[in-house]
Protein backbone atom coordinates (compact mmCIF):
# COMPACT_ATOMS: atom_id res chain seq x y z
CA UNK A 1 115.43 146.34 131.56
CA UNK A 2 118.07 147.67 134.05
CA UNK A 3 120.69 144.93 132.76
CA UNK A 4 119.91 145.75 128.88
CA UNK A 5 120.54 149.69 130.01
CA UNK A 6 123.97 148.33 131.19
CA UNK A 7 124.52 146.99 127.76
CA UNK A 8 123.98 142.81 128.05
CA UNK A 9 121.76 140.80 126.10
CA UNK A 10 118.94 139.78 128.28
CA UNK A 11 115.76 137.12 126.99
CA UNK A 12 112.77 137.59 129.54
CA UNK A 13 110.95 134.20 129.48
CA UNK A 14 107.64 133.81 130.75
CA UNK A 15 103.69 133.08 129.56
CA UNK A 16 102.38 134.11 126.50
CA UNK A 17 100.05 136.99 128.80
CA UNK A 18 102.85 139.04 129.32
CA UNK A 19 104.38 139.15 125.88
CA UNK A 20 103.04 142.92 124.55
CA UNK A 21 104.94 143.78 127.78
CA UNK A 22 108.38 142.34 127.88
CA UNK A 23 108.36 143.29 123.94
CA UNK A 24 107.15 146.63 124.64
CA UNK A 25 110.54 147.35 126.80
CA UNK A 26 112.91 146.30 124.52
CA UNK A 27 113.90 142.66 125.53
CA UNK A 28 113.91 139.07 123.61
CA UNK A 29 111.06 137.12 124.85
CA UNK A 30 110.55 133.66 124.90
CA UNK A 31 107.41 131.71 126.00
CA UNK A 32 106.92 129.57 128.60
CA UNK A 33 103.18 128.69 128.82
CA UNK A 34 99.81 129.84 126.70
CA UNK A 35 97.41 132.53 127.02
CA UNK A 36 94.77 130.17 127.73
CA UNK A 37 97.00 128.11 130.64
CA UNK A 38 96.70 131.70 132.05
CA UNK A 39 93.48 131.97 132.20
CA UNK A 40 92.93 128.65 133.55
CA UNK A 41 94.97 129.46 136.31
CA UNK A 42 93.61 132.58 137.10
CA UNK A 43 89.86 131.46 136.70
CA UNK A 44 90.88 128.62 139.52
CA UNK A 45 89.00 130.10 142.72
CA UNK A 46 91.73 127.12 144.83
CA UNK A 47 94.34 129.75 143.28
CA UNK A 48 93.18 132.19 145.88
CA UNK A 49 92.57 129.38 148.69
CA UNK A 50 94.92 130.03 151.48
CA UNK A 51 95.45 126.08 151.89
CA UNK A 52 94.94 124.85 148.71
CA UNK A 53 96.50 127.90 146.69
CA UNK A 54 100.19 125.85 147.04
CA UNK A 55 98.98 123.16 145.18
CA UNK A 56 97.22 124.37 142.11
CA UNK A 57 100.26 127.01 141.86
CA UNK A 58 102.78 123.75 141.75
CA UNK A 59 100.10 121.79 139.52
CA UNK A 60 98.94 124.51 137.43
CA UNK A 61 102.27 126.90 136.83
CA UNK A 62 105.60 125.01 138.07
CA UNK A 63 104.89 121.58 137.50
CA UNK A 64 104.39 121.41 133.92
CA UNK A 65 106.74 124.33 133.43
CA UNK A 66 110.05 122.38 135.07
CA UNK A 67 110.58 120.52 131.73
CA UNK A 68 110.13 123.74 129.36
CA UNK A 69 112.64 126.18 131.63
CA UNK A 70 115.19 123.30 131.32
CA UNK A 71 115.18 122.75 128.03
CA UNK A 72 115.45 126.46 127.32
CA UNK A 73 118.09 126.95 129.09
CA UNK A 74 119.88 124.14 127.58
CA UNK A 75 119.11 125.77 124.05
CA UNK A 76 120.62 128.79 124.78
CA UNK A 77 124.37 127.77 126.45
CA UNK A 78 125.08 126.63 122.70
CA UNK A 79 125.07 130.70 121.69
CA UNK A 80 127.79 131.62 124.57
CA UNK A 81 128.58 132.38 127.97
CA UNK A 82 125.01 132.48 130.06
CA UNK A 83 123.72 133.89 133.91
CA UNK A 84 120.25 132.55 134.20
CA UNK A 85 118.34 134.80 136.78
CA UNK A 86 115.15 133.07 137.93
CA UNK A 87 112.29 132.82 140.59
CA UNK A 88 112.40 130.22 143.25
CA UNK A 89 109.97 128.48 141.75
CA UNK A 90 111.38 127.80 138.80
CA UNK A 91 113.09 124.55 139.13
CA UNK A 92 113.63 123.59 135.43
CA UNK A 93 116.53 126.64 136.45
CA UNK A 94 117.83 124.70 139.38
CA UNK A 95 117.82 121.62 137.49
CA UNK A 96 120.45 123.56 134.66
CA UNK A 97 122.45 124.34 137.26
CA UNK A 98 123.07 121.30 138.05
CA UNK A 99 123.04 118.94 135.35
CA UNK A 100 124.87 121.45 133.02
CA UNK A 101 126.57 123.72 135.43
CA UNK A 102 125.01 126.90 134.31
CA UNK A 103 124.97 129.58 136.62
CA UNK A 104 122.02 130.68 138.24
CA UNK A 105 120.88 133.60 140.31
CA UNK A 106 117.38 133.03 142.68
CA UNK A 107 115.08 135.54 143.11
CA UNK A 108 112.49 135.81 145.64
CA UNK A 109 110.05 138.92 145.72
CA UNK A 110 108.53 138.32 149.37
CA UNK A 111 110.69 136.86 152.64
CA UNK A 112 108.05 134.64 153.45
CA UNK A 113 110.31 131.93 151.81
CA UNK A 114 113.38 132.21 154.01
CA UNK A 115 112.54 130.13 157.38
CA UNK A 116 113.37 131.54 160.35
CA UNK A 117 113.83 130.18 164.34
CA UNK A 118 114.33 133.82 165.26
CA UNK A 119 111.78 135.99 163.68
CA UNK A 120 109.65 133.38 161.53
CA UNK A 121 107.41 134.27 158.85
CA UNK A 122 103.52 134.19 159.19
CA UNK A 123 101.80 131.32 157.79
CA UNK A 124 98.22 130.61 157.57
CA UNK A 125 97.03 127.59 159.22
CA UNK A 126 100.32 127.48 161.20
CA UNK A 127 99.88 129.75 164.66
CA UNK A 128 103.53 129.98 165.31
CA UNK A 129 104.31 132.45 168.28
CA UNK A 130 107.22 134.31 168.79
CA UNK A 131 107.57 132.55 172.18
CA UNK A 132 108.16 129.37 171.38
CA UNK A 133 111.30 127.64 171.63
CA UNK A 134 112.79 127.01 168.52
CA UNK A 135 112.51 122.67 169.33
CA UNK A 136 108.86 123.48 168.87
CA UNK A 137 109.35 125.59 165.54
CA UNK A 138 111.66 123.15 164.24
CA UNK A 139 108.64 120.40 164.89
CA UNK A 140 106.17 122.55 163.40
CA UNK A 141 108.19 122.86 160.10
CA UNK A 142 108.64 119.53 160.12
CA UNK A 143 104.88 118.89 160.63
CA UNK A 144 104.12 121.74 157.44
CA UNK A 145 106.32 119.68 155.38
CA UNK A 146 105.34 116.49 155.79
CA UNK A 147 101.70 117.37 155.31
CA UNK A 148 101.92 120.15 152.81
CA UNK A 149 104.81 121.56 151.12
CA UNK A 150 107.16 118.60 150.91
CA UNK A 151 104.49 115.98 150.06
CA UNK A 152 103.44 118.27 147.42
CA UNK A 153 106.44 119.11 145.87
CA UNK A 154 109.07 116.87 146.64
CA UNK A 155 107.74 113.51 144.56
CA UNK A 156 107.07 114.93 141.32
CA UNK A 157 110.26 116.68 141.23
CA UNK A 158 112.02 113.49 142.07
CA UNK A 159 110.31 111.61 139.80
CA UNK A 160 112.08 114.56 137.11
CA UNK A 161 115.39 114.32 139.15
CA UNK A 162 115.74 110.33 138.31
CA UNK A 163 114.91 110.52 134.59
CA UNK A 164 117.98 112.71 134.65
CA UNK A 165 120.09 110.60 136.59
CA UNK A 166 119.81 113.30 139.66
CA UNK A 167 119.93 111.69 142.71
CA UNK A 168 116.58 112.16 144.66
CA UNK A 169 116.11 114.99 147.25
CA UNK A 170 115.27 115.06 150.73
CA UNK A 171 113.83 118.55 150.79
CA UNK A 172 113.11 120.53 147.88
CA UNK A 173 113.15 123.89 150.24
CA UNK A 174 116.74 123.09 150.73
CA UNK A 175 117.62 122.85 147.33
CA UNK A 176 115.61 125.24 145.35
CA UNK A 177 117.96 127.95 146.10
CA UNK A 178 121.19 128.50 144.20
CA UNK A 179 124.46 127.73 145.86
CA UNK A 180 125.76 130.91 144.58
CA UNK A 181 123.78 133.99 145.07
CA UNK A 182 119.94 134.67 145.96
CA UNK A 183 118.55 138.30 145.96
CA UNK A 184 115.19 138.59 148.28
CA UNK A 185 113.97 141.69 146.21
CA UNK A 186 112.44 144.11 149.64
CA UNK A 187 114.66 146.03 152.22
CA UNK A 188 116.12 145.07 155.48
CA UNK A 189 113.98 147.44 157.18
CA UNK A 190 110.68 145.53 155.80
CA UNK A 191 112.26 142.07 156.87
CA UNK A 192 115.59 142.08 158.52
CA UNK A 193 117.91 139.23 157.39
CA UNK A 194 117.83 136.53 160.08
CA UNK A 195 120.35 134.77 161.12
CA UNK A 196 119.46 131.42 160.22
CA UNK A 197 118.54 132.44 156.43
CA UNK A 198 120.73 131.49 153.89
CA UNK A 199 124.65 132.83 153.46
CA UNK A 200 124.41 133.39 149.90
CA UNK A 201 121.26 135.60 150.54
CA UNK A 202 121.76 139.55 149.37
CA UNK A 203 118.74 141.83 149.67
CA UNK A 204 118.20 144.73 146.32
CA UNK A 205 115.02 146.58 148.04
CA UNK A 206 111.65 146.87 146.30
CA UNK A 207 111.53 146.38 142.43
CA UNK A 208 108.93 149.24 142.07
CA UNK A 209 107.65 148.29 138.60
CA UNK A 210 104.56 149.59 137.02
CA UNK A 211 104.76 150.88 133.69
CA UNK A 212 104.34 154.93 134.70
CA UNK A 213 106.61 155.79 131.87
CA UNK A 214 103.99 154.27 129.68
CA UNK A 215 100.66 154.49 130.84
CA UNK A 216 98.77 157.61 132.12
CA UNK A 217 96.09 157.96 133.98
CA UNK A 218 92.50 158.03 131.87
CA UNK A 219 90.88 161.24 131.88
CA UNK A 220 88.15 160.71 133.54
CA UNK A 221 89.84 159.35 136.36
CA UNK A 222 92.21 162.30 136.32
CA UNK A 223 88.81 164.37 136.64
CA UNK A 224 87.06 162.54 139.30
CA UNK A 225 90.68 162.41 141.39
CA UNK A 226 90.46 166.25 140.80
CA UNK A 227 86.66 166.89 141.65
CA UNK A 228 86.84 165.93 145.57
CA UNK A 229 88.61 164.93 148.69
CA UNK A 230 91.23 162.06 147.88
CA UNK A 231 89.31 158.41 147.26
CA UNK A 232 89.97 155.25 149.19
CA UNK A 233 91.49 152.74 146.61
CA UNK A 234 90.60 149.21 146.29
CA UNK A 235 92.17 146.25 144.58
CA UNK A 236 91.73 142.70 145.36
CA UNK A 237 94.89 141.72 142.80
CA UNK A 238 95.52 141.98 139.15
CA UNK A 239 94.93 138.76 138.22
CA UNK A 240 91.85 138.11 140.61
CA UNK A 241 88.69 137.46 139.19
CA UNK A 242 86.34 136.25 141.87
CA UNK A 243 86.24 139.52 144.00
CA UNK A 244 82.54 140.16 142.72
CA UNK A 245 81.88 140.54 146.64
CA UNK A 246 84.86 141.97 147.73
CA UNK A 247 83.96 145.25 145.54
CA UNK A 248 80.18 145.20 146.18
CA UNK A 249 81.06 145.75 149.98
CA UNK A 250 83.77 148.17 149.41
CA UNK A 251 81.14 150.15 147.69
CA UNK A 252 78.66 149.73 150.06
CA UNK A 253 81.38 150.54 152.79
CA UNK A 254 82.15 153.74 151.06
CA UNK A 255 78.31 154.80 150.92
CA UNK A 256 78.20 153.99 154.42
CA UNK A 257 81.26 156.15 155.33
CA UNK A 258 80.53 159.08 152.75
CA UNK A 259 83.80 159.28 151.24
CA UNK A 260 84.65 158.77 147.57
CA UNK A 261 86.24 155.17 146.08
CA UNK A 262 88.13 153.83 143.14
CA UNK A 263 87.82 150.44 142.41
CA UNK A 264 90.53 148.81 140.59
CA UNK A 265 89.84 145.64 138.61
CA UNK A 266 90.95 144.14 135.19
CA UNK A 267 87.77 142.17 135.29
CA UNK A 268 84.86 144.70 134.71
CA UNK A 269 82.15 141.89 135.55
CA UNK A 270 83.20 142.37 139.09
CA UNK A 271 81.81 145.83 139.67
CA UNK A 272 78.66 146.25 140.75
CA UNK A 273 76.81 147.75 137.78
CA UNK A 274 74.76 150.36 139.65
CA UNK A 275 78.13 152.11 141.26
CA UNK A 276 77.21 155.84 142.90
CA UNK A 277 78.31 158.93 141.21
CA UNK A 278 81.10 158.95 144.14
CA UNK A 279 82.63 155.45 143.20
CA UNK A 280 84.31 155.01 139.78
CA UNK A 281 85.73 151.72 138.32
CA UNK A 282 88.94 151.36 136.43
CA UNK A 283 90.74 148.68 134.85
CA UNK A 284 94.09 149.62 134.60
CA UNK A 285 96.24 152.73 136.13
CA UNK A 286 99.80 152.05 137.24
CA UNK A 287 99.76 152.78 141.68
CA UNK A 288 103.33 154.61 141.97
CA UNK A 289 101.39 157.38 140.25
CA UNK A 290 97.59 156.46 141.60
CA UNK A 291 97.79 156.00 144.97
CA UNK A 292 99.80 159.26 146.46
CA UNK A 293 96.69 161.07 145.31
CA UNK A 294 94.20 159.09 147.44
CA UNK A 295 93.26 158.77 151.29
CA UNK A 296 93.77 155.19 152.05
CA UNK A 297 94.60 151.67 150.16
CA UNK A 298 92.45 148.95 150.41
CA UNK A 299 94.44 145.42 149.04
CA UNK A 300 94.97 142.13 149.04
CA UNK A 301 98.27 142.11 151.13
CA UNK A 302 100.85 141.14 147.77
CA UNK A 303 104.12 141.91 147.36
CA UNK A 304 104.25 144.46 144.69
CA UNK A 305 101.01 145.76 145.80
CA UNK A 306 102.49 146.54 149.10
CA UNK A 307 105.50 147.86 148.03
CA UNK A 308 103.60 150.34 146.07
CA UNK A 309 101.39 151.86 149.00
CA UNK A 310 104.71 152.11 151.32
CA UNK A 311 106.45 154.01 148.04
CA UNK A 312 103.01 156.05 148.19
CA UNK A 313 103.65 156.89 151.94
CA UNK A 314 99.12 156.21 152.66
CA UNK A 315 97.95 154.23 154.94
CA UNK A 316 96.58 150.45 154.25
CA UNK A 317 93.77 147.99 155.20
CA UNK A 318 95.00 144.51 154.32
CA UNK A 319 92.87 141.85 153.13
CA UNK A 320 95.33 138.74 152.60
CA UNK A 321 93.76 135.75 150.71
CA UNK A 322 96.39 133.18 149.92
CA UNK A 323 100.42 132.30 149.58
CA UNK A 324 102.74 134.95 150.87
CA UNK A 325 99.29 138.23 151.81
CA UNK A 326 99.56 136.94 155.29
CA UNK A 327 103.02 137.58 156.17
CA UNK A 328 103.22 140.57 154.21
CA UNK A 329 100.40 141.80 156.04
CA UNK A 330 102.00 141.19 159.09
CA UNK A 331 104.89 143.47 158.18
CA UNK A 332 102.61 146.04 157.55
CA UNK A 333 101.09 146.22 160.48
CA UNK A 334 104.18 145.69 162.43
CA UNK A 335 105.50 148.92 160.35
CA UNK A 336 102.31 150.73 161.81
CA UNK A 337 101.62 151.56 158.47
CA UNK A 338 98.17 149.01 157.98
CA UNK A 339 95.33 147.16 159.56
CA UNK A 340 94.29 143.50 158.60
CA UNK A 341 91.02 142.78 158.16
CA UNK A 342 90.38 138.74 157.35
CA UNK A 343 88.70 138.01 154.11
CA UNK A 344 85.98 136.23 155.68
CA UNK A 345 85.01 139.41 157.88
CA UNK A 346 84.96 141.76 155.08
CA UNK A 347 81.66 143.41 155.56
CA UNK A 348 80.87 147.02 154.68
CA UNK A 349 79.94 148.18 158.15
CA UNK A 350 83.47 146.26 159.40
CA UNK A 351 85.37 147.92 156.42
CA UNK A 352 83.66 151.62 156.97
CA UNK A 353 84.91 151.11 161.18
CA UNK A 354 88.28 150.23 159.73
CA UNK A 355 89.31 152.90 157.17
CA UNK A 356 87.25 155.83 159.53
CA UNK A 357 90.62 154.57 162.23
CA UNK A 358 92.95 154.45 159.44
CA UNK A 359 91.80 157.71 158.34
CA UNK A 360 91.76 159.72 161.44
CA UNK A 361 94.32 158.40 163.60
CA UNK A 362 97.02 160.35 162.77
CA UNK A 363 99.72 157.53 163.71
CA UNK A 364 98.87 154.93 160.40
CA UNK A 365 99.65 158.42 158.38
CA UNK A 366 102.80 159.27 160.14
CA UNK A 367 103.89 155.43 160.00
CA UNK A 368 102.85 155.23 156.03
CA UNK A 369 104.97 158.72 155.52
CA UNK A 370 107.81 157.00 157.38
CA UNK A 371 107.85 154.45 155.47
CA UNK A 372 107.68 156.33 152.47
CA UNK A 373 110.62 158.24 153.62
CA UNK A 374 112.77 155.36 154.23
CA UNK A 375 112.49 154.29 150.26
CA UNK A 376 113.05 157.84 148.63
CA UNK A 377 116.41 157.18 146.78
CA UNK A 378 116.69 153.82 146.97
CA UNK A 379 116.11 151.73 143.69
CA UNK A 380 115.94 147.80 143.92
CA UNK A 381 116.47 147.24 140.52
CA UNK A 382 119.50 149.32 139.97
CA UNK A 383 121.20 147.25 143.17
CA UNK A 384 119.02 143.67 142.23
CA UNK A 385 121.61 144.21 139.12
CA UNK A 386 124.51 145.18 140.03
CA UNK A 387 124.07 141.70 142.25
CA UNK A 388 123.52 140.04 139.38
CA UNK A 389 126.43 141.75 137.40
CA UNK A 390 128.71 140.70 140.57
CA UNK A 391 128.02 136.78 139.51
CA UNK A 392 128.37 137.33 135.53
CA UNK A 393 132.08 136.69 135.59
CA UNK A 394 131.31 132.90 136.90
CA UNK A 395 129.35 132.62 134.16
CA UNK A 396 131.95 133.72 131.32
CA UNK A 397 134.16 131.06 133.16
């Protein structure tokens, strides 16, 4: 939206799921996937594994989706000079880049791609310490490759790369980054650039996206928010729909505690149908403007979701599930600003302990404000485009 404001002509292509969206602010939209492949996605409990999450996200999204982003792309250099800004995992964009030579921008949301020998990312199922020497981190990558993320990847993409006369690559983590510029969308202060991460990297700050100028809160939600002490929030993810139990023990957890909740959910089958007069359910209500007015957040640890509750300056109990929750977490709580509480162990009386700390230790408040403080006047998509303006020439020739 920010480049259209600065007068180019930008196409947002994605699934069908999203298209009321990307229509509704003003930009061509082209489709890349059905409403029902999003569903099937979603309704894949593995998409919420934290081993097996990689693979049904590479068999499920990217996979079939390589072929489709390429050919797209290829469609559109015929109309003029074109900048293709994409996600890392869209390789169907790394593939135009280098077959046809169209630029490319990479975006990343979380830094749990960039690698790091100096401060490394947490991954789950991988207990690398800060100690270690980096010999032994090296090895350990190596290991996580070989078993996971390269053996996953690596031979369907190939199998792509030769039917286009591409020779075949030895890592797909080396390559899946453009050459030219990549913009890790969070600030330095959430995950400093290392020195070992790539040249070419340039860091915007936190998107902050959520559709306030559009959507206001319901009102009865802006009653109950006004009827008593500030609620706990709890989400479990927009697109997760097998948190039946996750929101059955929040409830139970805010019983036990005696404070008032708001449970967040698209998926109303989820909620517990006999929810206390002190516990409301809501589908939909954008966070920049929800979660300032309540005590604590209670998430799933992702990206946007934790950009949010830092914008909101409250304090957060983390419960990360799959892909990059565990190293955002980790931030979090390294920020003093959270406390992690594993999925498995998420258990009203272990959740009321939790939030009566986060709620009366005055330190997780000062941290969240802190935080909070740090991100008043910045906006990461004003800068995420002007970095993306800075590469436009290249693509004009």
């Amino acid at each position: 939206m920010v480049l259209r404001r600065r007068g180019h002509e930008v196409m947002l292509a994605t699934n069908a799921h999203f298209r009321s969206l990307v229509e509704g602010a003003g930009m061509a939209f082209a489709e890349l996937g059905t409403e029902q492949q999003f569903d099937q996605l979603t309704a894949d409990a593995d998409l919420w594994h934290p081993i097996k999450g990689l693979r049904t996200v590479f068999e499920g999204a990217l996979l079939p989706m390589i072929r489709p982003v390429y050919d797209l792309i290829a469609r559109q250099r015929d109309l003029g000079p074109l900048l293709v800004v994409s996600h890392g995992i869209a390789f169907g964009a790394r593939l135009a880049e280098e077959k046809l030579q169209i630029p490319n921008v990479t975006v990343h949301l979380a830094p749990l791609v960039f690698r790091s020998l100096h401060c490394h990312p947490v991954y789950q199922g991988m207990p690398m310490a800060s100690w270690m020497p980096h010999w032994l981190k090296r090895a350990m990558f190596r290991l996580s490759d070989m078993l996971v993320i390269e053996r996953v990847m690596r031979p369907p993409v190939n199998a792509i790369r030769r039917e286009m006369n591409l020779q075949p690559l030895k890592s797909v983590q080396e390559w899946w980054n453009s050459p030219g510029r990549i913009i890790g969308m969070f600030p330095d202060w959430f995950a400093p650039i290392q020195p070992d991460w790539p040249a070419q990297l340039r860091l915007s700050g936190f998107p902050l996206f959520d559709q306030a100028d559009k959507v206001q809160l319901p009102a009865d939600i802006e009653q109950f928010l006004g009827q008593g002490e500030p609620p706990v929030v709890f989400t479990a993810g927009s697109a997760m729909r097998h948190a039946a139990d996750f929101f059955r023990q929040s409830t139970l957890a805010c019983r036990r505690l005696g404070c008032r909740g708001l449970l967040v959910s698209r998926y109303p089958e989820q909620i517990p149908a006999d929810l206390p007069p002190d516990v409301r359910h809501v589908s939909y209500v954008p966070f920049s403007v929800l979660i300032r007015r309540c005590s604590a957040f209670v998430h799933h640890g992702g990206i946007g979701t934790s950009a949010q509750g830092l914008s909101a300056g409250v304090p957060a109990m983390v419960v990360p599930l799959s892909h990059d929750q565990f190293d955002n977490a980790a931030r979090l709580v390294r920020l003093g600003t959270a406390l992690v509480l594993p999925r498995g162990r998420y258990r009203a009386p272990k959740v009321a302990a939790m939030l009566h700390q986060l709620l009366t230790d005055p330190r997780y408040t000062q941290a969240a404000r802190d935080a909070a403080g740090r991100m008043k006047g910045a906006d990461g998509l004003q800068t995420a485009a002007t970095l993306v303006e800075q590469i436009i020439p290249v693509a004009g020739g």
